[in-house]
PDB file of N, CA and C in Angstrom:
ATOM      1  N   UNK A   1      15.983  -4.810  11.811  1.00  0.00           N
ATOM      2  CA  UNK A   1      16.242  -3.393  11.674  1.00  0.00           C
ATOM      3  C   UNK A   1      16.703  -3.092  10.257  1.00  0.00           C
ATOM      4  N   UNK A   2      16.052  -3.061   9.704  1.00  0.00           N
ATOM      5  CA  UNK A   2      15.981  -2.331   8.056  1.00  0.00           C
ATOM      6  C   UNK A   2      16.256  -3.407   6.592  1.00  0.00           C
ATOM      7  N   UNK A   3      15.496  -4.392   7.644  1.00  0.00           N
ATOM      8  CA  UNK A   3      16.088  -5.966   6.542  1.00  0.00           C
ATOM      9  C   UNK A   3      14.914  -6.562   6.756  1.00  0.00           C
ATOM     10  N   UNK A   4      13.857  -5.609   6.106  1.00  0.00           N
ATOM     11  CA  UNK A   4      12.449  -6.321   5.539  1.00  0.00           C
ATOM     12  C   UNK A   4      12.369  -6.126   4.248  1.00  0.00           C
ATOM     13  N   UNK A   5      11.907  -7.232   3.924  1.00  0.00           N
ATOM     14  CA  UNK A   5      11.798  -6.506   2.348  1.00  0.00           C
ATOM     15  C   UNK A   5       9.889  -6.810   1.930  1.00  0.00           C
ATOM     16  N   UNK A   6      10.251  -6.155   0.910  1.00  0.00           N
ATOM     17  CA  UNK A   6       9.121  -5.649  -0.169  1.00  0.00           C
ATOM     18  C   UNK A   6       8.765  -5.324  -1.354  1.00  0.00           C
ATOM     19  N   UNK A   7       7.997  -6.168  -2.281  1.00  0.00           N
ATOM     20  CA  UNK A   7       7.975  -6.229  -3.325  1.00  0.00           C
ATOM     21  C   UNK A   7       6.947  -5.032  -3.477  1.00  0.00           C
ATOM     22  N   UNK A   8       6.850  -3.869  -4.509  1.00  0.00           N
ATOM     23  CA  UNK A   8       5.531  -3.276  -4.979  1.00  0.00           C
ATOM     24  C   UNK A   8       6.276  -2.595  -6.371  1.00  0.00           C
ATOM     25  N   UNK A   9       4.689  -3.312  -7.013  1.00  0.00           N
ATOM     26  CA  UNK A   9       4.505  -3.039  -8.517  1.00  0.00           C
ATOM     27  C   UNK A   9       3.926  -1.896  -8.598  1.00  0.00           C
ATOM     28  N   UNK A  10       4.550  -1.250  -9.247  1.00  0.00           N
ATOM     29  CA  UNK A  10       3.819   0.700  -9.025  1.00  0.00           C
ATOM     30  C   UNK A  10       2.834   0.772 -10.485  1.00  0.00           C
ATOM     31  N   UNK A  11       1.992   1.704 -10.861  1.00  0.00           N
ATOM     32  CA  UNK A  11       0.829   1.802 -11.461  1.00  0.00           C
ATOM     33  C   UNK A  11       1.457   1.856 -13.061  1.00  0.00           C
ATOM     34  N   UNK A  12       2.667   1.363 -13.340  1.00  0.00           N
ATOM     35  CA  UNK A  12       3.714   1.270 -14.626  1.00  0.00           C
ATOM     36  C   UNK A  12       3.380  -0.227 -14.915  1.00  0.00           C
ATOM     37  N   UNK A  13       3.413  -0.936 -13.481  1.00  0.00           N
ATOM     38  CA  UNK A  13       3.507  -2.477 -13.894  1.00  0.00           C
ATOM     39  C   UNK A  13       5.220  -2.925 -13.575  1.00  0.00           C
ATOM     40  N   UNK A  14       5.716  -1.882 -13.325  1.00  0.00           N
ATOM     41  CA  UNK A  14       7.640  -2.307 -13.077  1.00  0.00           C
ATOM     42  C   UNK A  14       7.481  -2.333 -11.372  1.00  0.00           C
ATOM     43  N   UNK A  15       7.749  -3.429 -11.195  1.00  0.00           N
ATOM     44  CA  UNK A  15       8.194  -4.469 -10.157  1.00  0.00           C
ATOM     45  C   UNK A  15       9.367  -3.791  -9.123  1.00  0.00           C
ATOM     46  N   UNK A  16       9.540  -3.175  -8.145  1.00  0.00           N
ATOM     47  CA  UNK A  16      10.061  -2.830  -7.350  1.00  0.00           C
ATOM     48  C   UNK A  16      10.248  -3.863  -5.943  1.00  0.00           C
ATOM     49  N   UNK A  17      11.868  -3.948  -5.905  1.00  0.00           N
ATOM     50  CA  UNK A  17      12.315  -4.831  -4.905  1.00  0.00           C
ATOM     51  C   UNK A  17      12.834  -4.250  -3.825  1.00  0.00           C
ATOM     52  N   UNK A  18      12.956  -4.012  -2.316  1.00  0.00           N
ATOM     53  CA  UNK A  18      12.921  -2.916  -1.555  1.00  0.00           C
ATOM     54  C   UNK A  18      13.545  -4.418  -0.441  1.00  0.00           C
ATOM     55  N   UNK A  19      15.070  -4.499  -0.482  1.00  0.00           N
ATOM     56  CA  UNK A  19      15.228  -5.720   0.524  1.00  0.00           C
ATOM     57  C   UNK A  19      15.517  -5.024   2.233  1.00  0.00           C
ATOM     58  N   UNK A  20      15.178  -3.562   2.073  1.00  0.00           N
ATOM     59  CA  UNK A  20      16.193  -2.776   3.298  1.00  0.00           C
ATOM     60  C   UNK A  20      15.157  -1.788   4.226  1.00  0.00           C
ATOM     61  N   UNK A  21      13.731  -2.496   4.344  1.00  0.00           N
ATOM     62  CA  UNK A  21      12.908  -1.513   4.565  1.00  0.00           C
ATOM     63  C   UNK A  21      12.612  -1.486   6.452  1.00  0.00           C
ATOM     64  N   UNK A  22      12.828  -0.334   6.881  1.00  0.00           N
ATOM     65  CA  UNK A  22      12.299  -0.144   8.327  1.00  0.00           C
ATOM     66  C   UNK A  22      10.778  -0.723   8.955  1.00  0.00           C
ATOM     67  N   UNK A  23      11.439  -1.260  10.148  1.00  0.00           N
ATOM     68  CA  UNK A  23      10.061  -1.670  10.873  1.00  0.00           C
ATOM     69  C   UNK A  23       9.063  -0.080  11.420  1.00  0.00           C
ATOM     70  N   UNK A  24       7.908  -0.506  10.744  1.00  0.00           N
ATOM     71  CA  UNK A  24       7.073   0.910  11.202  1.00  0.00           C
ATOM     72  C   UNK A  24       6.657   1.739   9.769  1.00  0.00           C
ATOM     73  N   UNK A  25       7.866   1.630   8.882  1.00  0.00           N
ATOM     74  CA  UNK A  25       7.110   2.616   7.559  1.00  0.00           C
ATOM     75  C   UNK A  25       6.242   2.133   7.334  1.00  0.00           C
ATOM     76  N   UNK A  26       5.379   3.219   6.624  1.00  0.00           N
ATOM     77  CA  UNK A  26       3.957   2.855   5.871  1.00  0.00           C
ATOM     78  C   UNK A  26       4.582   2.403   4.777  1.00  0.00           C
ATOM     79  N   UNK A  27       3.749   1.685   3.708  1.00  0.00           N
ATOM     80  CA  UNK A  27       3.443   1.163   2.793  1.00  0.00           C
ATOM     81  C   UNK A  27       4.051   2.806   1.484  1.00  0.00           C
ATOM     82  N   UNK A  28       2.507   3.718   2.031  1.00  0.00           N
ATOM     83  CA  UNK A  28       2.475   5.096   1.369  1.00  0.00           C
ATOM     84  C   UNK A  28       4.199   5.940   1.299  1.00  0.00           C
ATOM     85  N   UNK A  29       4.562   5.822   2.777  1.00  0.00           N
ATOM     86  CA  UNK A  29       5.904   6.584   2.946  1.00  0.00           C
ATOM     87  C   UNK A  29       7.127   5.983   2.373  1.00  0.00           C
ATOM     88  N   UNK A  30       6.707   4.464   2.249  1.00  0.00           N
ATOM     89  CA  UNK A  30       8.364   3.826   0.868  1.00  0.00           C
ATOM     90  C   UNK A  30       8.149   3.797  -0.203  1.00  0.00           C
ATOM     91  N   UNK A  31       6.669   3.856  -0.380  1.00  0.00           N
ATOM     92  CA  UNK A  31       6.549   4.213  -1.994  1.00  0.00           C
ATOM     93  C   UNK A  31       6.896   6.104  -2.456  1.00  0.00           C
ATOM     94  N   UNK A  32       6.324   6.628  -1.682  1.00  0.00           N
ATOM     95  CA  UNK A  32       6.711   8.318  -1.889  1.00  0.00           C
ATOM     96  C   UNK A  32       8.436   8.416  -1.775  1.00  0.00           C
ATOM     97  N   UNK A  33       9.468   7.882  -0.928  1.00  0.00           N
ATOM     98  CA  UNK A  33      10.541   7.881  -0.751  1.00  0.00           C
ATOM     99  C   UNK A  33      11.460   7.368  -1.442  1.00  0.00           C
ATOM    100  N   UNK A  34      10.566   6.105  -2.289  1.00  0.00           N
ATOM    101  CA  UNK A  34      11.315   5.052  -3.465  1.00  0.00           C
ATOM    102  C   UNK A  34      11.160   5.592  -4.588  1.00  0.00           C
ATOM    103  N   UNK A  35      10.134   7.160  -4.725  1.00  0.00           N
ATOM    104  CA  UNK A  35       9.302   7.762  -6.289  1.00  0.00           C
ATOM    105  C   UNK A  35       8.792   6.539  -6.783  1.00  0.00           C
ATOM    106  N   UNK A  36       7.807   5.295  -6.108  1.00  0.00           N
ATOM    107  CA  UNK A  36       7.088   4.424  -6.439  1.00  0.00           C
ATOM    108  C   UNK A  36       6.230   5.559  -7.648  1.00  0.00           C
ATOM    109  N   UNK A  37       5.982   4.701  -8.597  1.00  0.00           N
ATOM    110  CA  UNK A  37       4.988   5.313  -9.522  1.00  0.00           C
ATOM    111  C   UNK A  37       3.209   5.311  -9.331  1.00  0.00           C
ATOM    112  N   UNK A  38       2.805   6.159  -8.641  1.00  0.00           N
ATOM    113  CA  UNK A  38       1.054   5.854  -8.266  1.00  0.00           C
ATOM    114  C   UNK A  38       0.801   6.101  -6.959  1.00  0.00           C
ATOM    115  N   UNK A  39       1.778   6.075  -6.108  1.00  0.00           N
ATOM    116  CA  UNK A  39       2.274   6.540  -4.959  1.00  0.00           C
ATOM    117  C   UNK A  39       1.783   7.404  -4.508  1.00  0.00           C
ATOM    118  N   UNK A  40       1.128   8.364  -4.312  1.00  0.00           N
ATOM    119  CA  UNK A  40       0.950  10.570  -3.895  1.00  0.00           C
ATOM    120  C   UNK A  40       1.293  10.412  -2.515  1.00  0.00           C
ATOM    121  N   UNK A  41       0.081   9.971  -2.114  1.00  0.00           N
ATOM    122  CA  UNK A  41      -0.363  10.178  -0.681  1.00  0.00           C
ATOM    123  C   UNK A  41      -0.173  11.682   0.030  1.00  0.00           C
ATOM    124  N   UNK A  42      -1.055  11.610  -1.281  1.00  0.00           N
ATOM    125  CA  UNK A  42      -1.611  13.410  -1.060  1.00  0.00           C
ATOM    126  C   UNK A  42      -1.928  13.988   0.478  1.00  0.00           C
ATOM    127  N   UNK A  43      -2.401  12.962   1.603  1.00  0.00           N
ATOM    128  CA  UNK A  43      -2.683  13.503   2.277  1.00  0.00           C
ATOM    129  C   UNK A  43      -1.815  13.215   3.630  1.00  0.00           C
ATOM    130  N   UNK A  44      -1.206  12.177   3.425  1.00  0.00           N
ATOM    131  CA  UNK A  44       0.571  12.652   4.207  1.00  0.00           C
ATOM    132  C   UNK A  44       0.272  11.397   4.923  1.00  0.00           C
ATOM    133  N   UNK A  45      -0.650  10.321   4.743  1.00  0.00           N
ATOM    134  CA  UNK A  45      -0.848   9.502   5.810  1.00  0.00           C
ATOM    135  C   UNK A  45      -1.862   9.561   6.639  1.00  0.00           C
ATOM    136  N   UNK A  46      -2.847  10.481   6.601  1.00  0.00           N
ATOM    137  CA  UNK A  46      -3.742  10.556   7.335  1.00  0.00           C
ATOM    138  C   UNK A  46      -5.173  10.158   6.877  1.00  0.00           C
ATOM    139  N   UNK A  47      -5.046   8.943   6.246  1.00  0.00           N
ATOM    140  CA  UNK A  47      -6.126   8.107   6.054  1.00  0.00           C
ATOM    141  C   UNK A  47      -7.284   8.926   5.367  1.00  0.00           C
ATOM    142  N   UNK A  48      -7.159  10.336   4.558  1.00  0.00           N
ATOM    143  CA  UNK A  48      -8.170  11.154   3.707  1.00  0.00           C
ATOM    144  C   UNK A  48      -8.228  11.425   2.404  1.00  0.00           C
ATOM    145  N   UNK A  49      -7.536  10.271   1.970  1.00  0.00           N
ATOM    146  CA  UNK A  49      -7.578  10.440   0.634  1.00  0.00           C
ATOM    147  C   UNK A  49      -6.866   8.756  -0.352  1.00  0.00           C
ATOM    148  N   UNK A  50      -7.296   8.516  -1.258  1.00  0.00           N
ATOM    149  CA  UNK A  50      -7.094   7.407  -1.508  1.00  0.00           C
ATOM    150  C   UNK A  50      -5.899   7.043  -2.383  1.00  0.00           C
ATOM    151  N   UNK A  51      -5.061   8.234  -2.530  1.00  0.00           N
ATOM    152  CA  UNK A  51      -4.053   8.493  -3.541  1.00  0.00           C
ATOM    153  C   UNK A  51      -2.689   7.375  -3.007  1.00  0.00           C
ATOM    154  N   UNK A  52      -2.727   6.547  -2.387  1.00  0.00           N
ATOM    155  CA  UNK A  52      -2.039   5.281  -2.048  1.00  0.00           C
ATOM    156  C   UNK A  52      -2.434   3.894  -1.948  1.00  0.00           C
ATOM    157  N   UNK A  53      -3.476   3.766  -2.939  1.00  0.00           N
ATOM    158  CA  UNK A  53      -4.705   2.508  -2.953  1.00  0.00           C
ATOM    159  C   UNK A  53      -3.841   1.602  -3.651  1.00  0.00           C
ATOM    160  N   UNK A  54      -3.805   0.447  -2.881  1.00  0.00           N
ATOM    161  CA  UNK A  54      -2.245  -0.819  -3.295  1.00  0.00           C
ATOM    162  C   UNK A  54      -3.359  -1.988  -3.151  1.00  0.00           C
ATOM    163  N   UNK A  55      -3.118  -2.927  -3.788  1.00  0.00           N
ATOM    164  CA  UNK A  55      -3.588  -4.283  -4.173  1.00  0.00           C
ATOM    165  C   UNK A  55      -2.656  -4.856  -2.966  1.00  0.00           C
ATOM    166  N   UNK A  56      -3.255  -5.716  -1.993  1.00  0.00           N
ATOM    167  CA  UNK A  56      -2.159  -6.439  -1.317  1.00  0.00           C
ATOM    168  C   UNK A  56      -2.408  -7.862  -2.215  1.00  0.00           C
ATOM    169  N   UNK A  57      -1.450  -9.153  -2.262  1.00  0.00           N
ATOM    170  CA  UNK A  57      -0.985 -10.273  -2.973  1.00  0.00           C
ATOM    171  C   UNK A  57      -2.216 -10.989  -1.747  1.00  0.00           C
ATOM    172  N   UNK A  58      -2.895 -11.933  -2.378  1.00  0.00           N
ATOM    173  CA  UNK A  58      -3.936 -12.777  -1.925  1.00  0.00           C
ATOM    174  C   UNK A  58      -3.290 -13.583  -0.818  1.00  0.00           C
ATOM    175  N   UNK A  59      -1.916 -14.146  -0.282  1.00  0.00           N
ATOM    176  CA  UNK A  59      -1.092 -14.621   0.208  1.00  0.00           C
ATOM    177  C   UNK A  59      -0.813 -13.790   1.453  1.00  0.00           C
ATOM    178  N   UNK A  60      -0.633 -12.636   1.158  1.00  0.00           N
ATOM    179  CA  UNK A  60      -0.639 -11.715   2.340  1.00  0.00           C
ATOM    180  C   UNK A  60      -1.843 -10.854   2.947  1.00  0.00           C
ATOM    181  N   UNK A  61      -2.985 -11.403   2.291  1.00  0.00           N
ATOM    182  CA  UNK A  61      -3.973 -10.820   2.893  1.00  0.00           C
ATOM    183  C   UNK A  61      -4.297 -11.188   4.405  1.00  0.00           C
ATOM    184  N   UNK A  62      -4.145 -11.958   4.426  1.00  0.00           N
ATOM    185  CA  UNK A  62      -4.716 -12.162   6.532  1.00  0.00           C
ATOM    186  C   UNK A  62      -3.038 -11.705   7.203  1.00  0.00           C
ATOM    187  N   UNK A  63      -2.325 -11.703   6.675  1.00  0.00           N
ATOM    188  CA  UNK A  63      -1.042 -11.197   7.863  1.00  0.00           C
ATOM    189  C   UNK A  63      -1.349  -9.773   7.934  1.00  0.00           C
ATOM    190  N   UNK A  64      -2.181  -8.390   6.648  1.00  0.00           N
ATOM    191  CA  UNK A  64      -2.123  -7.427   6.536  1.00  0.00           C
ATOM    192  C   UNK A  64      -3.486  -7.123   7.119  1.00  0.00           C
ATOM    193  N   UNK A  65      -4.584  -7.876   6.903  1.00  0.00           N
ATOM    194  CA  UNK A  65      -5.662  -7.714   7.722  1.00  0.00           C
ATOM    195  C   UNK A  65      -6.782  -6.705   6.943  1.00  0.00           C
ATOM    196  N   UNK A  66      -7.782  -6.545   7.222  1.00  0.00           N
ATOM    197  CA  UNK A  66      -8.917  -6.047   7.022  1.00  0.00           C
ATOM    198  C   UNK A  66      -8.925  -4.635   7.229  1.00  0.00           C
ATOM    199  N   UNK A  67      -9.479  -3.764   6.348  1.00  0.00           N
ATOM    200  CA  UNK A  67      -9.398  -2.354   6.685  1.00  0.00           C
ATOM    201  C   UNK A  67     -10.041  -2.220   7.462  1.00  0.00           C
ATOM    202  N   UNK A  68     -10.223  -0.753   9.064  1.00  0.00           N
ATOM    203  CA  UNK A  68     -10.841  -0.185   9.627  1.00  0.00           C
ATOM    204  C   UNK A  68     -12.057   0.258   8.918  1.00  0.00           C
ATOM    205  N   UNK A  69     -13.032   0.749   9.866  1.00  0.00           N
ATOM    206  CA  UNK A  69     -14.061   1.605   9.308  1.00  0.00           C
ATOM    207  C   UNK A  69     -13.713   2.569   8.576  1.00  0.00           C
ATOM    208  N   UNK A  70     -12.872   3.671   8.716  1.00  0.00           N
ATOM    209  CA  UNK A  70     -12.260   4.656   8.651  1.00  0.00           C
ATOM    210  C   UNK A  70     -11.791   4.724   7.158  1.00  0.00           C
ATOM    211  N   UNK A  71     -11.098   3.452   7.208  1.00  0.00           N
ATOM    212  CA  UNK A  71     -10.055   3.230   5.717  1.00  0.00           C
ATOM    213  C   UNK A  71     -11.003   2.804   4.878  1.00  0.00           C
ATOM    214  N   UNK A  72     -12.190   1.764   5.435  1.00  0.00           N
ATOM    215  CA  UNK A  72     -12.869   1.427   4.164  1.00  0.00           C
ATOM    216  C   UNK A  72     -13.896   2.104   3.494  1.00  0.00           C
ATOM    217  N   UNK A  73     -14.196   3.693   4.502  1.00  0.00           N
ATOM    218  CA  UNK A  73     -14.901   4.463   4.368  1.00  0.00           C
ATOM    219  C   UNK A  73     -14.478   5.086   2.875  1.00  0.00           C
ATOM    220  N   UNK A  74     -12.773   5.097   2.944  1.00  0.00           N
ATOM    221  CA  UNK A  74     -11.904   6.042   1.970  1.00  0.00           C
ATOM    222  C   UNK A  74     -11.624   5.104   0.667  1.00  0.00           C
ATOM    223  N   UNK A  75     -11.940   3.653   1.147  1.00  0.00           N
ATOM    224  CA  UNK A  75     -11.800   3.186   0.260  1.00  0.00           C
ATOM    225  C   UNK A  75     -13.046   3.154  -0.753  1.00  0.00           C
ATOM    226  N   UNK A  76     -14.369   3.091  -0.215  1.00  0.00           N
ATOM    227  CA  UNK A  76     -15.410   2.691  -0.767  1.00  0.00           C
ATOM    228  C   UNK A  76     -15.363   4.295  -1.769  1.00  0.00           C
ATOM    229  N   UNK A  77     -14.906   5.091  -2.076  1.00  0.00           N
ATOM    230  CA  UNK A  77     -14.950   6.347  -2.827  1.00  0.00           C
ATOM    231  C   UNK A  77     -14.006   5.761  -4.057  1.00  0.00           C
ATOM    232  N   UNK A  78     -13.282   4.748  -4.186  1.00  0.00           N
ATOM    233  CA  UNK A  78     -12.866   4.359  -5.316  1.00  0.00           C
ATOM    234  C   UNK A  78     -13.172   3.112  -5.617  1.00  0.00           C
ATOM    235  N   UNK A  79     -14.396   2.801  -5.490  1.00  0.00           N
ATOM    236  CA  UNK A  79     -15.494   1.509  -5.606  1.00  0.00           C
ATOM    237  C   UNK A  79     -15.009   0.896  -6.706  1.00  0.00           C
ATOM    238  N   UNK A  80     -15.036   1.517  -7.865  1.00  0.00           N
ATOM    239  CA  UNK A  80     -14.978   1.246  -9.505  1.00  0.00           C
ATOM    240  C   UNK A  80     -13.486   0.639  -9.721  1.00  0.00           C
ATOM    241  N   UNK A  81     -12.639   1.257  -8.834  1.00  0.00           N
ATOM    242  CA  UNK A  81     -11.248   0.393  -9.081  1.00  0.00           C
ATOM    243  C   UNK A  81     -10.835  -0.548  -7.930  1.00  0.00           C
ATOM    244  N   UNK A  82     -11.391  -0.766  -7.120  1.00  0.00           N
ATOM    245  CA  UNK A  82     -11.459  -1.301  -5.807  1.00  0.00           C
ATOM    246  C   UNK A  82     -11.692  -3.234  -5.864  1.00  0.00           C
ATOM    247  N   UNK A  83     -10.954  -3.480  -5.275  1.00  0.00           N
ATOM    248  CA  UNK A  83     -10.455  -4.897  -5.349  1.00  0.00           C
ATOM    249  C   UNK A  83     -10.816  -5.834  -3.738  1.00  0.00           C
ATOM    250  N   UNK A  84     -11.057  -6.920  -3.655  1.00  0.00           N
ATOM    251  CA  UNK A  84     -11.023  -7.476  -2.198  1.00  0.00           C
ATOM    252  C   UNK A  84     -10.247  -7.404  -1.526  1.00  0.00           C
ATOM    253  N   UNK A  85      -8.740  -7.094  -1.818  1.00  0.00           N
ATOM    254  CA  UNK A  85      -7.504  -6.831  -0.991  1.00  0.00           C
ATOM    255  C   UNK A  85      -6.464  -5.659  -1.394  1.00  0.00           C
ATOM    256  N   UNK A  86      -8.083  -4.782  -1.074  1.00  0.00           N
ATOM    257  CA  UNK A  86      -7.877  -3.547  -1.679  1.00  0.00           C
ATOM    258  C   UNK A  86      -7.644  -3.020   0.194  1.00  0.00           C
ATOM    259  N   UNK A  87      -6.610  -1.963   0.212  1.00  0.00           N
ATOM    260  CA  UNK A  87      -5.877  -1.325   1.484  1.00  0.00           C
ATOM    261  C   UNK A  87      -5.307   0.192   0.932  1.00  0.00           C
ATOM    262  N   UNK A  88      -5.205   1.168   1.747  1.00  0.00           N
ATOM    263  CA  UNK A  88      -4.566   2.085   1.623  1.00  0.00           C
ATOM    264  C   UNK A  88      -2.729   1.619   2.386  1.00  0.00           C
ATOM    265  N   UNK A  89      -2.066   2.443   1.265  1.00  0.00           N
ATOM    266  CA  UNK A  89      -0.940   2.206   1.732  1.00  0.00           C
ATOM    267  C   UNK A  89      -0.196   2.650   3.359  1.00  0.00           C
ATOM    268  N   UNK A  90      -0.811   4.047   3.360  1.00  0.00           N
ATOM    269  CA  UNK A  90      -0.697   4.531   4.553  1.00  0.00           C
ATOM    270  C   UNK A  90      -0.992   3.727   6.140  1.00  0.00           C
ATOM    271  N   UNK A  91      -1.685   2.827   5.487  1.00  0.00           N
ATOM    272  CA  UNK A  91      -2.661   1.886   6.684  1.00  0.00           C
ATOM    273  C   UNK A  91      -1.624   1.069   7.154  1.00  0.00           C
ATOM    274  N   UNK A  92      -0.815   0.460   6.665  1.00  0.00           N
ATOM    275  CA  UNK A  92      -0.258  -0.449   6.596  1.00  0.00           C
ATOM    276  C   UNK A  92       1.546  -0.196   6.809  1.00  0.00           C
ATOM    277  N   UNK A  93       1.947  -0.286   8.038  1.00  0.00           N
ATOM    278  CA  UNK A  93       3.305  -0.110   9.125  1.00  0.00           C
ATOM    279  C   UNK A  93       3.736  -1.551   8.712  1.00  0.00           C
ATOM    280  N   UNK A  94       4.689  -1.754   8.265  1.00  0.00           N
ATOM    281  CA  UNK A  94       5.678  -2.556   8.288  1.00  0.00           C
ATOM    282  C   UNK A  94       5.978  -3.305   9.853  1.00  0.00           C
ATOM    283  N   UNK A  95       6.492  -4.476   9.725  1.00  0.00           N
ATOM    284  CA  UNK A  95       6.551  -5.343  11.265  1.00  0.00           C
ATOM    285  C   UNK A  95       6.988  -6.513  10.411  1.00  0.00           C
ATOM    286  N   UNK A  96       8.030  -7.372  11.289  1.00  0.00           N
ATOM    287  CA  UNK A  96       8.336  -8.672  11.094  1.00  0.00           C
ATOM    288  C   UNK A  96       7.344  -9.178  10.651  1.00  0.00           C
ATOM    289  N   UNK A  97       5.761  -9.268  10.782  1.00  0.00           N
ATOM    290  CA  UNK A  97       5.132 -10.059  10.106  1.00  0.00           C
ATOM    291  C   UNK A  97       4.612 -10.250   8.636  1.00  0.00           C
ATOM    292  N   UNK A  98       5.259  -8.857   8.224  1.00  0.00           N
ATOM    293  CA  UNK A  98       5.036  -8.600   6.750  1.00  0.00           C
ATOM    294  C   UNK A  98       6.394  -8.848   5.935  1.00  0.00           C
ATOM    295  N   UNK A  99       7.645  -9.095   6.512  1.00  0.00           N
ATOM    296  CA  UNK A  99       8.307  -9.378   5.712  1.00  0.00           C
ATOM    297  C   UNK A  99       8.393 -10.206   4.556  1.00  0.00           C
ATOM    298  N   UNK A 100       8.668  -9.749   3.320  1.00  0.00           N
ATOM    299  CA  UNK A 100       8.079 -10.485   1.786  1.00  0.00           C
ATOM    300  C   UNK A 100       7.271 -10.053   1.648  1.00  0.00           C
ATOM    301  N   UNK A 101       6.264  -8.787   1.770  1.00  0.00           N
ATOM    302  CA  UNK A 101       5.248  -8.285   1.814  1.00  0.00           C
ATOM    303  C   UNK A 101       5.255  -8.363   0.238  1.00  0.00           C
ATOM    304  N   UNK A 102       3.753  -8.565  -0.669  1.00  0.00           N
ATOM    305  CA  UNK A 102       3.971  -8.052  -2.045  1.00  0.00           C
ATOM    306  C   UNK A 102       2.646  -7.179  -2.041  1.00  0.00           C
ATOM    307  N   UNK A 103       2.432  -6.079  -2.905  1.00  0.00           N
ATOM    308  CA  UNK A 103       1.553  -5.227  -3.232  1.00  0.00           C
ATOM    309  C   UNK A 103       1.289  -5.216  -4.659  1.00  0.00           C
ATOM    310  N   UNK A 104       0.215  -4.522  -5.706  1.00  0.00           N
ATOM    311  CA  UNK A 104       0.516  -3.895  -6.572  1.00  0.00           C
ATOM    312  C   UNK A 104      -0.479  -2.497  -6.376  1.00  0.00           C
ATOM    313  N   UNK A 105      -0.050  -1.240  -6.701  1.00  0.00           N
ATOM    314  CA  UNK A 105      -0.134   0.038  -7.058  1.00  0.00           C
ATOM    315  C   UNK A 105      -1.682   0.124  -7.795  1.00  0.00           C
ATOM    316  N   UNK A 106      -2.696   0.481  -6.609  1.00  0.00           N
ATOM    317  CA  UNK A 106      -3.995   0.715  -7.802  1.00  0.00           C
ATOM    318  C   UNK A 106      -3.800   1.941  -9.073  1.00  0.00           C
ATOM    319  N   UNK A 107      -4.288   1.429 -10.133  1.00  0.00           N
ATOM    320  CA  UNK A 107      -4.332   2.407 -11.239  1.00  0.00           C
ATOM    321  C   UNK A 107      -5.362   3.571 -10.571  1.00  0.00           C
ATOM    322  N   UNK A 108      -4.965   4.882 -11.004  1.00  0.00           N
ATOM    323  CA  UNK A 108      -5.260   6.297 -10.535  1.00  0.00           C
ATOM    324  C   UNK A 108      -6.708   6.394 -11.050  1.00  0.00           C
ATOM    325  N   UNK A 109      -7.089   6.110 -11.857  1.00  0.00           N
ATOM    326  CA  UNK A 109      -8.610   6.305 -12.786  1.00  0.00           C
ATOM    327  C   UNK A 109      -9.543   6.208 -11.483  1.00  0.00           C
ATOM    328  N   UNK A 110     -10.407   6.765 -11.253  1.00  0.00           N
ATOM    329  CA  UNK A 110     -11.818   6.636 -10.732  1.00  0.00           C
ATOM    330  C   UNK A 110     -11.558   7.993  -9.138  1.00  0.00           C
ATOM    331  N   UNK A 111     -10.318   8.368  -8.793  1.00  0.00           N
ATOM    332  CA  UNK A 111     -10.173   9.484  -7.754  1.00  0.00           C
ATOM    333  C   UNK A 111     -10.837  10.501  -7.960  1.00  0.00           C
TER     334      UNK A 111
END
């Protein structure tokens, strides 16, 4: 209960350490709440817009899993900056299994 932590590098490159984070937040909603830099999530969480596009750490890719149709639909619109463990932040609820989670913050260019 609020003793997950999380590393995310926001679109600055400055390293954000987050040791106190709730089971269930999005990814999108601790970066908007932390003023993560690259962060928007213009569209509140509802998977329509790509303004929370996070690099997950190659290490945490199978605990965070594969995007939906849905997400990779939103993802494939930022092709040009788009990475293999490329995720929307919003997608991604916090759970004991992500604790140590690391991210980095896709750069904004190509939206």
């Amino acid at each position: 209960m609020g003793n997950l932590h999380v590393t995310m590098t926001d679109s600055d490159g400055v390293k954000h350490e987050f040791p106190d984070v709730e089971e269930g937040v999005s990814l999108m909603e601790l970066g908007r709440s932390r003023g993560v830099s690259g962060i928007m999530g213009d569209c509140g969480g509802g998977c329509a817009c790509a303004t929370c596009h996070v690099y997950v750490a190659a290490e945490w890719w199978n605990a965070v899993g594969e995007p939906d149709d849905v997400e990779f639909a939103m993802l494939d619109m930022v092709a040009d900056v788009m990475k293999d463990t490329s995720r929307l932040g919003c997608q991604i609820k916090m759970n004991r299994d992500l604790d140590g989670l690391e991210v980095t913050v896709a750069p904004a260019s190509g939206y």
